[in-house]
Protein backbone atom coordinates (compact mmCIF):
# COMPACT_ATOMS: atom_id res chain seq x y z
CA UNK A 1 -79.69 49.62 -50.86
CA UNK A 2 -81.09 51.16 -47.56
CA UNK A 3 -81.96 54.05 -49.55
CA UNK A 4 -84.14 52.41 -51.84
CA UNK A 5 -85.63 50.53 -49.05
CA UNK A 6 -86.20 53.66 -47.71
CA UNK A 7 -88.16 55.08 -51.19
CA UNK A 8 -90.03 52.12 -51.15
CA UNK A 9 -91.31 52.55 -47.66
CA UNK A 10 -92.32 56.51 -48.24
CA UNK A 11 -94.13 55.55 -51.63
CA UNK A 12 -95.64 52.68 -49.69
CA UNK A 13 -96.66 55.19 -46.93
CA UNK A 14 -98.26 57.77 -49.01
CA UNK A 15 -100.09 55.36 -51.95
CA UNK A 16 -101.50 52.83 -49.17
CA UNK A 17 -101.29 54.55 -46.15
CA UNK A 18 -104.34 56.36 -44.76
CA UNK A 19 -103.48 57.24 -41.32
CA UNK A 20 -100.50 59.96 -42.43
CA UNK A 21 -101.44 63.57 -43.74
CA UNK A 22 -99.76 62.52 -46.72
CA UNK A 23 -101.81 59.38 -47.32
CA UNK A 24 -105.29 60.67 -47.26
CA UNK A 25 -104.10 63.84 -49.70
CA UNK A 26 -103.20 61.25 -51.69
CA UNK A 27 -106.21 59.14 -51.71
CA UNK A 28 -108.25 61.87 -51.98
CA UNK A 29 -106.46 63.85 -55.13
CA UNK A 30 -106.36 60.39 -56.60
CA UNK A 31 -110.65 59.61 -56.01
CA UNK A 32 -110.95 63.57 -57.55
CA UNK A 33 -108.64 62.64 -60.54
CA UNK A 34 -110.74 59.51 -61.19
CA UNK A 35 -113.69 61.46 -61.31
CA UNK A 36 -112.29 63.89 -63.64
CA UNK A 37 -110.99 61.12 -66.10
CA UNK A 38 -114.06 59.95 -65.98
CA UNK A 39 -116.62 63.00 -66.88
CA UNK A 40 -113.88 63.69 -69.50
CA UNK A 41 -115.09 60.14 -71.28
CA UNK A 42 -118.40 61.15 -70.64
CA UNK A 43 -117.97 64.50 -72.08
CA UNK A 44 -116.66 63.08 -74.91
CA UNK A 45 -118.97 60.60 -75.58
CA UNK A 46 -121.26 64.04 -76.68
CA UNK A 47 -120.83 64.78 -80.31
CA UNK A 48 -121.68 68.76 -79.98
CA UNK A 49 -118.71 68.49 -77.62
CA UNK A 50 -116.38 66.60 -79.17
CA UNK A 51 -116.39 68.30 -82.55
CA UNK A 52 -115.85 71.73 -80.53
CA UNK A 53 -113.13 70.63 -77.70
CA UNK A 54 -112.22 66.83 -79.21
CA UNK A 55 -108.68 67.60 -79.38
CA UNK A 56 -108.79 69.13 -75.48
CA UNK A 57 -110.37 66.35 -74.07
CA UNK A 58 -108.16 63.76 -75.74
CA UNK A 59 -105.41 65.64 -74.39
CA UNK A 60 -106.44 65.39 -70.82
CA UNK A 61 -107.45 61.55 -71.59
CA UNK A 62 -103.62 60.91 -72.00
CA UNK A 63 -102.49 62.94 -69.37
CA UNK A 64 -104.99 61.30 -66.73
CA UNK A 65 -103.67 57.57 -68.58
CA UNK A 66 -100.03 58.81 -68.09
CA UNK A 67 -100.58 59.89 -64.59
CA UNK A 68 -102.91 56.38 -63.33
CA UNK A 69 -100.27 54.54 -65.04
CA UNK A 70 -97.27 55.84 -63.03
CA UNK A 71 -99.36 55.47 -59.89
CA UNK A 72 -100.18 51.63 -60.98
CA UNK A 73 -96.18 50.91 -61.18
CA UNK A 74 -95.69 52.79 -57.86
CA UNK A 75 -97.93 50.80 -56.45
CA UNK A 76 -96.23 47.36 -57.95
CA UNK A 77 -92.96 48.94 -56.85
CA UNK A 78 -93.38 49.62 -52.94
CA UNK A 79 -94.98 45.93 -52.16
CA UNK A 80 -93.23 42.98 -51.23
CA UNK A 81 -94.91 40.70 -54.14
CA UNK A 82 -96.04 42.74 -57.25
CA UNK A 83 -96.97 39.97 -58.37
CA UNK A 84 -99.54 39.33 -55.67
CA UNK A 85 -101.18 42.97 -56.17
CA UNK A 86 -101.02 42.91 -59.31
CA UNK A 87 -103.97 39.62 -59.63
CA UNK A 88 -106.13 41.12 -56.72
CA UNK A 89 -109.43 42.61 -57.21
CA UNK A 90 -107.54 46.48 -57.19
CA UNK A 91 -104.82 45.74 -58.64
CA UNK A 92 -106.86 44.37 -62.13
CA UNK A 93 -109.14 47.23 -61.79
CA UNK A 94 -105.94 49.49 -61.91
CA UNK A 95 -104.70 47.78 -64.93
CA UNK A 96 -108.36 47.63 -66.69
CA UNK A 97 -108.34 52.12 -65.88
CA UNK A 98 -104.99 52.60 -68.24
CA UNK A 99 -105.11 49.46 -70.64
CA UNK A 100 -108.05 51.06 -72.71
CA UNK A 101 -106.45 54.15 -73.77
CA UNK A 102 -103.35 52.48 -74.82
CA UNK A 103 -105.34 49.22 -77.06
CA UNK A 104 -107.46 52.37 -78.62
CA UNK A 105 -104.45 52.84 -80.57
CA UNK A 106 -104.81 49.64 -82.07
CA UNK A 107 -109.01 48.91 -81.70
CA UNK A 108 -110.33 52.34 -82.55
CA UNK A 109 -113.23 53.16 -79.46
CA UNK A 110 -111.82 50.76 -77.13
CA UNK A 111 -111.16 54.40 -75.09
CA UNK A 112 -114.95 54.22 -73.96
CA UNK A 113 -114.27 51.31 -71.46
CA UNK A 114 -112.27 53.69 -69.32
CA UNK A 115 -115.77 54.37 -67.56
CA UNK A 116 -114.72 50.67 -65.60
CA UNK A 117 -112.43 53.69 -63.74
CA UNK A 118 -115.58 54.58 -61.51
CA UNK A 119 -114.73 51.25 -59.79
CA UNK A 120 -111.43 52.79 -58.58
CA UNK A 121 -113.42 54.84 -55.96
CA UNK A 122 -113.44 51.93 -53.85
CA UNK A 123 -110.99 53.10 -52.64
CA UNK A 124 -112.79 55.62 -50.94
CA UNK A 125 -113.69 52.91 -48.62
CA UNK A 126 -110.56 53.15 -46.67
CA UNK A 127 -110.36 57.30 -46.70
CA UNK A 128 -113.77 57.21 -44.74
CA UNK A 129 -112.99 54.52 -42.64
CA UNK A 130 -116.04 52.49 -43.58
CA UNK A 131 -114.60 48.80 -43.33
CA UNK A 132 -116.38 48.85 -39.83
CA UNK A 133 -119.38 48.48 -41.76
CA UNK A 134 -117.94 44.87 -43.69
CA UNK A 135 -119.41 42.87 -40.81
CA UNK A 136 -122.94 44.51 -41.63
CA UNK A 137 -122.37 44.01 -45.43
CA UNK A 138 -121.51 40.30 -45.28
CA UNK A 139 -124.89 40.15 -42.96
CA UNK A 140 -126.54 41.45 -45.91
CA UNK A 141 -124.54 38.64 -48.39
CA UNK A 142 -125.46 36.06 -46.15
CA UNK A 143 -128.99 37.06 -46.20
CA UNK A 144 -129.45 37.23 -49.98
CA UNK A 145 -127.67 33.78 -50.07
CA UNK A 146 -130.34 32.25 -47.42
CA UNK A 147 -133.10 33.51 -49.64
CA UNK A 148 -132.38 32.34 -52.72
CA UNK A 149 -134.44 29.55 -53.11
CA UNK A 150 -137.43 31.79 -52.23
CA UNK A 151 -136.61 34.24 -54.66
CA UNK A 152 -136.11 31.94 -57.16
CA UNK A 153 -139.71 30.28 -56.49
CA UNK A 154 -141.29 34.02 -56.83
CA UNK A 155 -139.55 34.68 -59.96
CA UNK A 156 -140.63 31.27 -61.17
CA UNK A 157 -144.45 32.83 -60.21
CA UNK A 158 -143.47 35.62 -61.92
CA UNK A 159 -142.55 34.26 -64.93
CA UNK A 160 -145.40 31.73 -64.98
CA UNK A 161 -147.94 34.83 -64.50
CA UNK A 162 -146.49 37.66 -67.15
CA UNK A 163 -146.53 34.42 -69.69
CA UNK A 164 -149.91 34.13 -69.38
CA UNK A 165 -150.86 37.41 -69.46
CA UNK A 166 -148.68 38.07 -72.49
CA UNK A 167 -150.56 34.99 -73.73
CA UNK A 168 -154.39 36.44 -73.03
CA UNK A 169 -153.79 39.79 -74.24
CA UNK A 170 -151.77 38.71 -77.60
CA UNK A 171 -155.05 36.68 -77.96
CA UNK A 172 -157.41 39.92 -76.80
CA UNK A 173 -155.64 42.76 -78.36
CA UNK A 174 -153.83 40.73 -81.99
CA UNK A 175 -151.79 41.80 -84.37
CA UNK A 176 -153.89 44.62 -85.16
CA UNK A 177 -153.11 46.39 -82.50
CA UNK A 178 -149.42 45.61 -82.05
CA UNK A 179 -149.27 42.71 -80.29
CA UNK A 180 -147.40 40.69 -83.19
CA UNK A 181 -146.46 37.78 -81.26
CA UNK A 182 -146.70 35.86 -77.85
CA UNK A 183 -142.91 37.67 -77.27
CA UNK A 184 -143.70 40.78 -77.89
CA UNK A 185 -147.07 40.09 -76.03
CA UNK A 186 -145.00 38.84 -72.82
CA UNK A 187 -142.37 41.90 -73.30
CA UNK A 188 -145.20 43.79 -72.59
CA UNK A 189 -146.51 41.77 -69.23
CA UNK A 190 -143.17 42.59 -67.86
CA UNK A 191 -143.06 45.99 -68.80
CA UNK A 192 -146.54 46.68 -67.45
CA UNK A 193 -146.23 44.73 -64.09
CA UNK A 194 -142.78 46.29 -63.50
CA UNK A 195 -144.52 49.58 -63.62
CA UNK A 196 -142.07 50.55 -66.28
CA UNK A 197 -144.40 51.37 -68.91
CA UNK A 198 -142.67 52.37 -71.73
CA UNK A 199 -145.00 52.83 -74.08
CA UNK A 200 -144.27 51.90 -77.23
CA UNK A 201 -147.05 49.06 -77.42
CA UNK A 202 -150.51 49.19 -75.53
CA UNK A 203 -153.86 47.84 -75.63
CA UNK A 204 -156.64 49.56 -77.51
CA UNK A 205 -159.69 47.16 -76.84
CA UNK A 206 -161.98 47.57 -74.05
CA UNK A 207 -161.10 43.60 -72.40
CA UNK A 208 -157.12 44.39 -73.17
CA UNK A 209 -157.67 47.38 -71.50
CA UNK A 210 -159.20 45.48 -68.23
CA UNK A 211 -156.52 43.45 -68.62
CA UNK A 212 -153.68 45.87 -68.35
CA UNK A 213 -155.31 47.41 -65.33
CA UNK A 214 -155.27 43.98 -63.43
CA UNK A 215 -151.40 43.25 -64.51
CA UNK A 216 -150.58 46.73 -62.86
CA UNK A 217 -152.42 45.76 -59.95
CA UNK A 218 -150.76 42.76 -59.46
CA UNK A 219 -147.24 44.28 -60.48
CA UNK A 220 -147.93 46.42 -57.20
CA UNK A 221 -148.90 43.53 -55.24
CA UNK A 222 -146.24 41.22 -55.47
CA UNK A 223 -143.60 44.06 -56.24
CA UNK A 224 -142.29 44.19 -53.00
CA UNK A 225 -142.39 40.21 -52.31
CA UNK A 226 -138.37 40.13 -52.87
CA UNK A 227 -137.60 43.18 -50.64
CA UNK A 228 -140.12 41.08 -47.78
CA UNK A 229 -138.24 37.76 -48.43
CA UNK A 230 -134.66 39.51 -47.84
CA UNK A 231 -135.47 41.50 -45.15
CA UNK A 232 -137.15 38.62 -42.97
CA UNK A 233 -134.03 36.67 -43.63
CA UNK A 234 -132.03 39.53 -42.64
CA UNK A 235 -133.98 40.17 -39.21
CA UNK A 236 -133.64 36.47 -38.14
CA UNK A 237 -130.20 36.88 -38.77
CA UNK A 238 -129.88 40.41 -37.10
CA UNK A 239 -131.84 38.97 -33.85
CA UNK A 240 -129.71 35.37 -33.82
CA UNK A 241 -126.13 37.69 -33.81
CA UNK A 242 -127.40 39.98 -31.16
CA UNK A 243 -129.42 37.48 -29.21
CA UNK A 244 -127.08 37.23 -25.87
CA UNK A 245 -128.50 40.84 -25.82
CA UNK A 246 -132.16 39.97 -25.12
CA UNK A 247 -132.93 39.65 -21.37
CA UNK A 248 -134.24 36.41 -20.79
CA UNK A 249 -135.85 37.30 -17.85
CA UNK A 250 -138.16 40.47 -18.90
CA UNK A 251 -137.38 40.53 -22.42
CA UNK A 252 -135.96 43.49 -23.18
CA UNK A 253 -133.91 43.92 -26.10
CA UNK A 254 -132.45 47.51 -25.65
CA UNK A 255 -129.15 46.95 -24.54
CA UNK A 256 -125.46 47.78 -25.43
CA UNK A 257 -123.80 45.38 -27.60
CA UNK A 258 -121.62 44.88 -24.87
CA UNK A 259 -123.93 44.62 -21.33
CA UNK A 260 -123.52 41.46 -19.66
CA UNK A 261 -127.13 42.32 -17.21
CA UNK A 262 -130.08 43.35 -18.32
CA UNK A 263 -130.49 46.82 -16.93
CA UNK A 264 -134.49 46.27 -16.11
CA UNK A 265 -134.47 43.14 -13.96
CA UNK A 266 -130.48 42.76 -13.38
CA UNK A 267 -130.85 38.68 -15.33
CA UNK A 268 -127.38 37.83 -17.08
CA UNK A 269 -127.88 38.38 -20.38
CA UNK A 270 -125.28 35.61 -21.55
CA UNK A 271 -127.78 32.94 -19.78
């Protein structure tokens, strides 16, 4: 009994652990295989390359399935409640890497959803130590929450302003020209204001012409709007966590996260 306590502790070790030699080679052979797996869907995804190495690549599909699969009841093995693992946000991704290859035995293609494998390099998270930087993400979540309802009053602009400029130029240009209906007219609004600019439908008149040119301006103008909405939200944020940090004596704002005096006029900086 000991010694399969034991086994599960040393699997445990290596497959979760990052601190141990052992545990980053691991994480970091198993981030390199998921790449792999995943340029060899990619690869053959390409017809020229599938008719000439098809039977290669599927070869090195199952081997890649075999091996994520034996790592995926290792890691339901060494925990305390499989069970547990296996619902969280990893443990489903680990399932959704192998479960493709196996059901495109039975639903021919269902192999091309092993690309949901990228998502495995999460992991990479905990190899470069970058959970520090959680506290700044959630700022960033808490942000884009706050500034919802302004973002969903500029989209509401937006949406007002490309329908009636798909409206005046399916008038302007007709059906002559391409613009077959008020859809198709508004398709193009967004296309043109979002700077996109496909290409497959344009104006050819002299007014839709003037027209276009004012949409792009205005696509530039109000383009950034969002990004301004966020990052406000984000700064009053930013200042209200590090506010004990701002001297309320002289002002200044340059300190370590963890002064107590201002280092300019000597003021407590928890006052």
């Amino acid at each position: 009994m000991n010694r399969i306590e034991d086994w599960r502790s040393r699997i445990h070790e290596i497959i979760f652990g990052t601190e141990t030699p052992a545990g980053k080679t691991f994480d970091v052979l198993l981030i390199a295989s998921i790449f792999l797996s995943i340029i060899v869907v990619m690869l053959d995804s390409v017809a020229a390359i599938n008719a000439a190495y098809g039977y290669q690549l599927f070869l090195l599909e199952w081997i890649f399935t075999i091996l994520f699969t034996v790592e995926y009841l290792l890691r339901l093995s060494c925990v305390e409640r499989p069970w547990r693992y296996a619902v969280s946000f990893l443990g489903i991704i680990d399932l959704l890497a192998v479960l493709p290859t196996y059901l495109s035995l039975l639903v021919p293609g269902a192999e091309i959803f092993l690309v949901v494998r990228i998502l495995r390099v999460l992991r990479i998270f905990r190899v470069l130590k970058l959970v520090q930087f959680v506290g700044e993400a959630n700022l960033l979540l808490k942000s884009l929450k706050a500034s919802i309802h302004k973002i969903t009053v500029f989209l509401f602009t937006v949406l007002c302003l490309v329908i009636i400029f798909g409206s005046l130029i399916y008038i302007i240009e007709g059906e002559a020209n391409g613009f077959t209906s008020i859809p198709k007219s508004v398709y193009w609004a967004i296309v043109t204001m979002t700077t996109v600019g496909y290409g497959d439908i344009s104006p050819k008149t002299a007014f839709g012409q003037t027209l276009a040119a004012l949409v792009m301006v205005v696509g530039y103008s109000i383009i950034a709007v969002p990004t301004g909405i966020v990052t406000a939200e984000f700064t009053q944020r930013l200042k209200k966590r590090t506010g004990k940090h701002t001297c309320p004596g002289c002002g200044l704002d340059s300190h370590d996260s963890d002064a107590e005096f201002c280092k300019h006029c000597g003021a407590s900086l928890s006052a």
